[in-house]
PDB file of N, CA and C in Angstrom:
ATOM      1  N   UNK A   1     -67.107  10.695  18.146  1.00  0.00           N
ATOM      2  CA  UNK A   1     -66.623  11.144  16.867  1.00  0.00           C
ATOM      3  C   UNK A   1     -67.104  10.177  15.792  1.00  0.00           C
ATOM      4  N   UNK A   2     -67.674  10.589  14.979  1.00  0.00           N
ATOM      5  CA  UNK A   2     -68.128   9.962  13.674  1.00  0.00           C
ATOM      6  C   UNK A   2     -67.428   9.390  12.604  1.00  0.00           C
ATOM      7  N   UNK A   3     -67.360   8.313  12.592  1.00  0.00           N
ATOM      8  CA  UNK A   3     -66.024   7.570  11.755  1.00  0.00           C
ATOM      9  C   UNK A   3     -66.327   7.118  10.569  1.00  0.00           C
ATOM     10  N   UNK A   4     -66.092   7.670   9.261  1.00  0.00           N
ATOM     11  CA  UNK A   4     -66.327   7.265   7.985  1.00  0.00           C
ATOM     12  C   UNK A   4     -65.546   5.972   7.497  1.00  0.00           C
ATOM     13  N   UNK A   5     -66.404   4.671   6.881  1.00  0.00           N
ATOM     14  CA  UNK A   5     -65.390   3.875   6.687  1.00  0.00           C
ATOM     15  C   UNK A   5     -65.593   3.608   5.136  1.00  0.00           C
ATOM     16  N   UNK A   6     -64.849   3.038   4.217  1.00  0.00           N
ATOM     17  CA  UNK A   6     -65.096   2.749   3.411  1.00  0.00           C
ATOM     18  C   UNK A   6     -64.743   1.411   3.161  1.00  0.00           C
ATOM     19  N   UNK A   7     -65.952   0.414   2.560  1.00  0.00           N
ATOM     20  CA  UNK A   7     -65.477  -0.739   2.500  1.00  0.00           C
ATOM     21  C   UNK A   7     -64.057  -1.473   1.883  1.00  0.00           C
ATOM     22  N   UNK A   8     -63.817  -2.455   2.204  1.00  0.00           N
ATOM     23  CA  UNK A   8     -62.171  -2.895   1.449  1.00  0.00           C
ATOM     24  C   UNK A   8     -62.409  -3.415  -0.132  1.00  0.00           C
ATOM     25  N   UNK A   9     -63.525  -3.346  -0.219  1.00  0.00           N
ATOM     26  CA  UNK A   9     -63.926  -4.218  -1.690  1.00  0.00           C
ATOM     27  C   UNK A   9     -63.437  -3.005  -2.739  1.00  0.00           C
ATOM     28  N   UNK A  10     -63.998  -1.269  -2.290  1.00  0.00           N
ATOM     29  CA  UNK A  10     -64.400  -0.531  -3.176  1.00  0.00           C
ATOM     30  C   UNK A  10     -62.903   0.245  -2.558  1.00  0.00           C
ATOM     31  N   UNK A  11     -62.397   0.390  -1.568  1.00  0.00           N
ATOM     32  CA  UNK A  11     -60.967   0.932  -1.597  1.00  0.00           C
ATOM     33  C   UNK A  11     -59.886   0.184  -2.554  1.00  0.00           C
ATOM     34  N   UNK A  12     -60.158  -1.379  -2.741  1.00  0.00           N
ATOM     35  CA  UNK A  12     -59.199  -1.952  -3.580  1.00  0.00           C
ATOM     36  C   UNK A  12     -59.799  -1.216  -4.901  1.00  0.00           C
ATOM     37  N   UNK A  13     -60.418  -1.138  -5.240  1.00  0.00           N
ATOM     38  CA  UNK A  13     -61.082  -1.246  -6.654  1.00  0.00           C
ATOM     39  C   UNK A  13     -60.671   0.327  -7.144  1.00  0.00           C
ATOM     40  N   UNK A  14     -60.718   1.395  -6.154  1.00  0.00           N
ATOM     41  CA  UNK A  14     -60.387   2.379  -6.306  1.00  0.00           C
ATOM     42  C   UNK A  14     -58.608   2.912  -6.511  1.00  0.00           C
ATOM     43  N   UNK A  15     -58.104   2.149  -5.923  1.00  0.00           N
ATOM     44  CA  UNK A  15     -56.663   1.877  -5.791  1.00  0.00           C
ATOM     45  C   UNK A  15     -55.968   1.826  -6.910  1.00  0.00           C
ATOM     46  N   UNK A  16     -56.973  -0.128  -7.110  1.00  0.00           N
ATOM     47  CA  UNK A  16     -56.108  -0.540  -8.358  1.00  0.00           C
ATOM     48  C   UNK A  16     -56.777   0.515  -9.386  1.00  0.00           C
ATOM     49  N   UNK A  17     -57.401   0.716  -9.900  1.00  0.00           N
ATOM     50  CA  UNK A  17     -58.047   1.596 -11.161  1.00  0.00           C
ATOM     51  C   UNK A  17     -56.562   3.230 -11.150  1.00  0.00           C
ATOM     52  N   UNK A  18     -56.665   3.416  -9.849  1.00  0.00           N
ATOM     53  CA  UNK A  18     -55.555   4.720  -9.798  1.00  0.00           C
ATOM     54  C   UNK A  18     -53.974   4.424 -10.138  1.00  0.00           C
ATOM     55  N   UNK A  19     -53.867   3.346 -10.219  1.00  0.00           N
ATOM     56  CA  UNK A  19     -52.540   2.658 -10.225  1.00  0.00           C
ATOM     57  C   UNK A  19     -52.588   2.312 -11.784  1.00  0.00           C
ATOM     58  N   UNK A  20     -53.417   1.446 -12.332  1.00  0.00           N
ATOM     59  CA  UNK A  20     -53.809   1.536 -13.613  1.00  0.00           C
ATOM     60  C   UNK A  20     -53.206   2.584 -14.392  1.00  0.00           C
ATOM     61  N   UNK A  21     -54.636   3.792 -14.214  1.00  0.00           N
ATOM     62  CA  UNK A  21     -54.639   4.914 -15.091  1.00  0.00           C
ATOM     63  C   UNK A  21     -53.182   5.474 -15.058  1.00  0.00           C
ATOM     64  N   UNK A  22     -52.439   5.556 -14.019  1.00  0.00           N
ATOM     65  CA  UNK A  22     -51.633   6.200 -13.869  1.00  0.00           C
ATOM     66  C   UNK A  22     -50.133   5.869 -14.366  1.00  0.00           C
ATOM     67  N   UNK A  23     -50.165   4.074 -14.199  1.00  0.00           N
ATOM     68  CA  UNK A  23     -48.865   3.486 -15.169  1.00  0.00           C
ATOM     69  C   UNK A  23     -49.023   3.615 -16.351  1.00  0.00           C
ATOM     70  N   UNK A  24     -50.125   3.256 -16.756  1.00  0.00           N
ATOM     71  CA  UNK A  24     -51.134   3.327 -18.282  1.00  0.00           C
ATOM     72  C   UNK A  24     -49.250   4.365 -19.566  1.00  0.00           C
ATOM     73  N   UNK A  25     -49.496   5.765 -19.019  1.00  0.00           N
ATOM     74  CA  UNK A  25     -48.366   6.233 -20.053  1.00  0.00           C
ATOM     75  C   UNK A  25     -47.016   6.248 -19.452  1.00  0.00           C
ATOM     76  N   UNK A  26     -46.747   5.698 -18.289  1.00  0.00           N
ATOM     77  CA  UNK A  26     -45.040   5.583 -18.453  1.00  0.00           C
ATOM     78  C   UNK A  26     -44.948   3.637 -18.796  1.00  0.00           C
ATOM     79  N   UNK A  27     -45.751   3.133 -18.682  1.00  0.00           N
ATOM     80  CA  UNK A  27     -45.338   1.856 -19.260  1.00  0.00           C
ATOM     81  C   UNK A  27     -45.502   1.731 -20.864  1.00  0.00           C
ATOM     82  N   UNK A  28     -46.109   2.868 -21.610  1.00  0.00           N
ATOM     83  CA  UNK A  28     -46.104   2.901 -22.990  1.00  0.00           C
ATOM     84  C   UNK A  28     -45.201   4.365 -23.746  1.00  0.00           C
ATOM     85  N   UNK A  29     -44.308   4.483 -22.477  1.00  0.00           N
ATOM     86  CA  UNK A  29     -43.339   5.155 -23.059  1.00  0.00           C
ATOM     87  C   UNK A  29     -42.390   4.260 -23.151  1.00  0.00           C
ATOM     88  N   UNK A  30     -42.106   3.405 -22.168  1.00  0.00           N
ATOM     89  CA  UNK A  30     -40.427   2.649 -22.461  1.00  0.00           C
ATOM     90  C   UNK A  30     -40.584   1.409 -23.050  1.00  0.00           C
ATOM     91  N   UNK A  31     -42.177   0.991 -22.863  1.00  0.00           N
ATOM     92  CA  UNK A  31     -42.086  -0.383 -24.286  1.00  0.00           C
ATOM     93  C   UNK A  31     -43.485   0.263 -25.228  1.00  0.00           C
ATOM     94  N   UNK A  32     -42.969  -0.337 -26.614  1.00  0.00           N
ATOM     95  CA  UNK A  32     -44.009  -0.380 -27.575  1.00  0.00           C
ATOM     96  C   UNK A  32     -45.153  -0.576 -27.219  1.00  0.00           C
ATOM     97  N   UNK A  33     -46.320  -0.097 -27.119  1.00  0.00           N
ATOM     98  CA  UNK A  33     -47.989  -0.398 -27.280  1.00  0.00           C
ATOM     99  C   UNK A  33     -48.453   0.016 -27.928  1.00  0.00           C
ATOM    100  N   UNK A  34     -49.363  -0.794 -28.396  1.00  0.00           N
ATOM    101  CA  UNK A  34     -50.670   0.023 -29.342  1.00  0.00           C
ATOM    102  C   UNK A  34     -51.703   0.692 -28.839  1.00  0.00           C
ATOM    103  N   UNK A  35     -52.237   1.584 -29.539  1.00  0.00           N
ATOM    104  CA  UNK A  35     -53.328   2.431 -29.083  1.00  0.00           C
ATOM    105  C   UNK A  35     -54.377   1.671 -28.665  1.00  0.00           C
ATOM    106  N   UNK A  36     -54.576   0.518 -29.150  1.00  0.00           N
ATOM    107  CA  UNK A  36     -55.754  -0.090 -29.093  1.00  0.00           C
ATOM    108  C   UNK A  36     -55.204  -0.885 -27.511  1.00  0.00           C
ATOM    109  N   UNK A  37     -54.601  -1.578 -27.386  1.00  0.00           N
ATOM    110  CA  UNK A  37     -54.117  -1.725 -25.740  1.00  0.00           C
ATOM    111  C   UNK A  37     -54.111  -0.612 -24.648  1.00  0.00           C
ATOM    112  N   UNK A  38     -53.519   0.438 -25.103  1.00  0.00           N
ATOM    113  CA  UNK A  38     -53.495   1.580 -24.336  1.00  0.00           C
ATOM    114  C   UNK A  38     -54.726   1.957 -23.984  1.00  0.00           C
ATOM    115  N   UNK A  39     -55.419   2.318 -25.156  1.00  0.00           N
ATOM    116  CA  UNK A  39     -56.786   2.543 -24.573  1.00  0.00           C
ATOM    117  C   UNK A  39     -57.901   1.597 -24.091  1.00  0.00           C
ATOM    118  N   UNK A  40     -57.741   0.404 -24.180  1.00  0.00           N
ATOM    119  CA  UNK A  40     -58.352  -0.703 -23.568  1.00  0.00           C
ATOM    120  C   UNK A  40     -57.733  -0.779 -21.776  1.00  0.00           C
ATOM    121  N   UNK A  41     -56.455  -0.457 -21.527  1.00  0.00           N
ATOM    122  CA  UNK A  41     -56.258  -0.201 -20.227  1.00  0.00           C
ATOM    123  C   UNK A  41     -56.037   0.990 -19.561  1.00  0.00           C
ATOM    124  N   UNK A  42     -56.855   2.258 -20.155  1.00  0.00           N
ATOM    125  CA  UNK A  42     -56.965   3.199 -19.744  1.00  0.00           C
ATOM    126  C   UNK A  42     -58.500   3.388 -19.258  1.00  0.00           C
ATOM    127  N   UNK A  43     -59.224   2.808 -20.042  1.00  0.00           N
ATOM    128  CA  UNK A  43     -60.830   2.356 -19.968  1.00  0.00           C
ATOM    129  C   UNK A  43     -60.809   1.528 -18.636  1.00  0.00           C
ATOM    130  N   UNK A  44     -60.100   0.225 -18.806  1.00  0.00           N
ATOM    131  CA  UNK A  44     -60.037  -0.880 -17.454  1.00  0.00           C
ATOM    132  C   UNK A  44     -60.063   0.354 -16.168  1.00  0.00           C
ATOM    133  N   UNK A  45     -58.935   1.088 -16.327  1.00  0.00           N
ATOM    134  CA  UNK A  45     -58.873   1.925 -14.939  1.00  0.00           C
ATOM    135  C   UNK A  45     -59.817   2.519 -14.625  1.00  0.00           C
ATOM    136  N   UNK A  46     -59.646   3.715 -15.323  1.00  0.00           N
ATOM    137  CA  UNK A  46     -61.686   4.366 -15.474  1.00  0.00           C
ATOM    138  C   UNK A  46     -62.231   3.707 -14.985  1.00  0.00           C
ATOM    139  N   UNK A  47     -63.300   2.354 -15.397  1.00  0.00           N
ATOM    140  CA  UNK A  47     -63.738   1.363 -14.787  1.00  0.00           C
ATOM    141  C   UNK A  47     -63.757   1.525 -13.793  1.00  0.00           C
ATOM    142  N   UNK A  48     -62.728   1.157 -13.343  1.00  0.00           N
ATOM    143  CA  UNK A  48     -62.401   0.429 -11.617  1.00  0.00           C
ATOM    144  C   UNK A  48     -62.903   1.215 -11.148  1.00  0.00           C
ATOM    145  N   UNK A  49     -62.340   2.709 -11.401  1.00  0.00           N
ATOM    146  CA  UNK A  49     -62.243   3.763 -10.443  1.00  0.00           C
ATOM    147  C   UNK A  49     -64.370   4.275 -10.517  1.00  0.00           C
ATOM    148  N   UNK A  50     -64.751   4.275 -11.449  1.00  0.00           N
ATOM    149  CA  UNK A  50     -66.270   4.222 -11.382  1.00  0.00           C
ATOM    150  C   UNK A  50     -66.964   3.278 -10.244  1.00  0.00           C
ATOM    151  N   UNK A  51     -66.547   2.369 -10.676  1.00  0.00           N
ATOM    152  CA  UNK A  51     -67.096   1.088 -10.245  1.00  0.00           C
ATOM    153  C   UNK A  51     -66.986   1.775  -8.410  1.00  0.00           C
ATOM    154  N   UNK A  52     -65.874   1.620  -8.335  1.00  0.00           N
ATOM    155  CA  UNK A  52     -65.484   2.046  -6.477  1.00  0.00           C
ATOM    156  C   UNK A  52     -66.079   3.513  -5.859  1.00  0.00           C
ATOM    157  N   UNK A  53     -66.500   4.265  -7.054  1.00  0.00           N
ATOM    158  CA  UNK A  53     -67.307   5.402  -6.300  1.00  0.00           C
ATOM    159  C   UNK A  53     -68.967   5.025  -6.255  1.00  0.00           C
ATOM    160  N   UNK A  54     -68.897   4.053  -6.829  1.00  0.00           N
ATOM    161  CA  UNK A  54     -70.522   3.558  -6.951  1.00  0.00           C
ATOM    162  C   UNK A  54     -70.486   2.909  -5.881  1.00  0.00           C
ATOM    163  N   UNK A  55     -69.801   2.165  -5.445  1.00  0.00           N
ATOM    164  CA  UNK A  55     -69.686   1.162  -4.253  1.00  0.00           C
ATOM    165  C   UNK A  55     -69.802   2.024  -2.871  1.00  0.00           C
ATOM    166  N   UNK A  56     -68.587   3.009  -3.114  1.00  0.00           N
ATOM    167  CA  UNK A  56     -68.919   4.092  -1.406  1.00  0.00           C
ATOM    168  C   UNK A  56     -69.855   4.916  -1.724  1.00  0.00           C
ATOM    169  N   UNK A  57     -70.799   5.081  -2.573  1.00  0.00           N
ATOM    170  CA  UNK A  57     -71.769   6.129  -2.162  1.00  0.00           C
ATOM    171  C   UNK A  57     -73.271   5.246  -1.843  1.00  0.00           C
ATOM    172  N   UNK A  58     -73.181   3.569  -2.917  1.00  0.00           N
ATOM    173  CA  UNK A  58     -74.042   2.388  -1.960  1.00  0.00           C
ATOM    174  C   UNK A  58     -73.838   2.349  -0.364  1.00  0.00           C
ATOM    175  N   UNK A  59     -72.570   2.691   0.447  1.00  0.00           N
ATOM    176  CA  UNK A  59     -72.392   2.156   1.347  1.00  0.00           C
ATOM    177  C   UNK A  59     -72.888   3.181   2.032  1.00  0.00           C
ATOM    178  N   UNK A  60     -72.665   4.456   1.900  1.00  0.00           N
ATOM    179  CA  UNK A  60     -73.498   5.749   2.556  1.00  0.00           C
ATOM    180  C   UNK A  60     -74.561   5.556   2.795  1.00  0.00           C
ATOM    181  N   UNK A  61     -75.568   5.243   1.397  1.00  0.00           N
ATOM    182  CA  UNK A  61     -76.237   5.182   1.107  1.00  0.00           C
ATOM    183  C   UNK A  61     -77.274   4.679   2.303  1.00  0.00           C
ATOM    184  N   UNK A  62     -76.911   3.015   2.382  1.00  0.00           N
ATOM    185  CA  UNK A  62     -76.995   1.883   3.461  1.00  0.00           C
ATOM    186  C   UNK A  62     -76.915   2.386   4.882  1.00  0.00           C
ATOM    187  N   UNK A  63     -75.907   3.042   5.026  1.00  0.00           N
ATOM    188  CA  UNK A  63     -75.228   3.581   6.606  1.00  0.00           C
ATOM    189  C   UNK A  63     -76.535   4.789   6.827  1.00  0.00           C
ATOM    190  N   UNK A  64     -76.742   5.136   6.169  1.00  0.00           N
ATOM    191  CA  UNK A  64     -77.617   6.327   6.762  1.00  0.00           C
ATOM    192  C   UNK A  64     -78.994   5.872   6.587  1.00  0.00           C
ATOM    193  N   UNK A  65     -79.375   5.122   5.714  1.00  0.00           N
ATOM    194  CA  UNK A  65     -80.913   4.606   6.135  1.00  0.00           C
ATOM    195  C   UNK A  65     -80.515   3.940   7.163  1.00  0.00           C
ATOM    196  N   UNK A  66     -80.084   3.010   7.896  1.00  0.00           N
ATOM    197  CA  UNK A  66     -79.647   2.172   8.766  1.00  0.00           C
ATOM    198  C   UNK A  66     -79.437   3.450  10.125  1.00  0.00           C
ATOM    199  N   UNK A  67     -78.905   3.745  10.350  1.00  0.00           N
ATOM    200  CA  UNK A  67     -78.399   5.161  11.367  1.00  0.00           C
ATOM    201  C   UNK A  67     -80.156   5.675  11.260  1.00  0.00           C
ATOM    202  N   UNK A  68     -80.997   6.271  10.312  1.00  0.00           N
ATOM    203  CA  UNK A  68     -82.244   6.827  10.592  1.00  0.00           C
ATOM    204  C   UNK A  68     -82.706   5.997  11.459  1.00  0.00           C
ATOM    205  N   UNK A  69     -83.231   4.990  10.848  1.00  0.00           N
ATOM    206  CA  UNK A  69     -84.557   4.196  11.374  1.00  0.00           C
ATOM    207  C   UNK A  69     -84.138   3.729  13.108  1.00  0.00           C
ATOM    208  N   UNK A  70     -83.071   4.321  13.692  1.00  0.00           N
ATOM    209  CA  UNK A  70     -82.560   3.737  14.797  1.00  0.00           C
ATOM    210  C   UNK A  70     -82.996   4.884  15.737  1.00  0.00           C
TER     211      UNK A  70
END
């Protein structure tokens, strides 16, 4: 059986970015923020969460030239 893994670097990165985006408007409902914070850590998440799909589709990427040439 063929076991997909995804590295721990780009599962954290994907995580935290989802955790981010997702506190992002109940932590700027019950305290004051500015837009300009808000959207500076709505971007951060985004980020992350980019960043970590770039990372598992490098790792595919890797795994299957690696798996060919064998």
């Amino acid at each position: 059986m063929k076991r997909n893994t995804i590295s721990k670097t780009a599962l954290t990165y994907l995580i935290v970015g989802l955790l981010i985006t997702a506190l992002t408007p109940i932590i700027s409902r019950y305290y004051p923020v500015s837009d300009v914070v808000r959207g500076f850590i709505t971007g951060l998440g985004l980020t992350l969460e980019v960043i970590a799909i770039v990372k598992i589709r490098q790792g595919k990427i890797v795994r299957n030239c690696t798996s060919s040439k064998a």
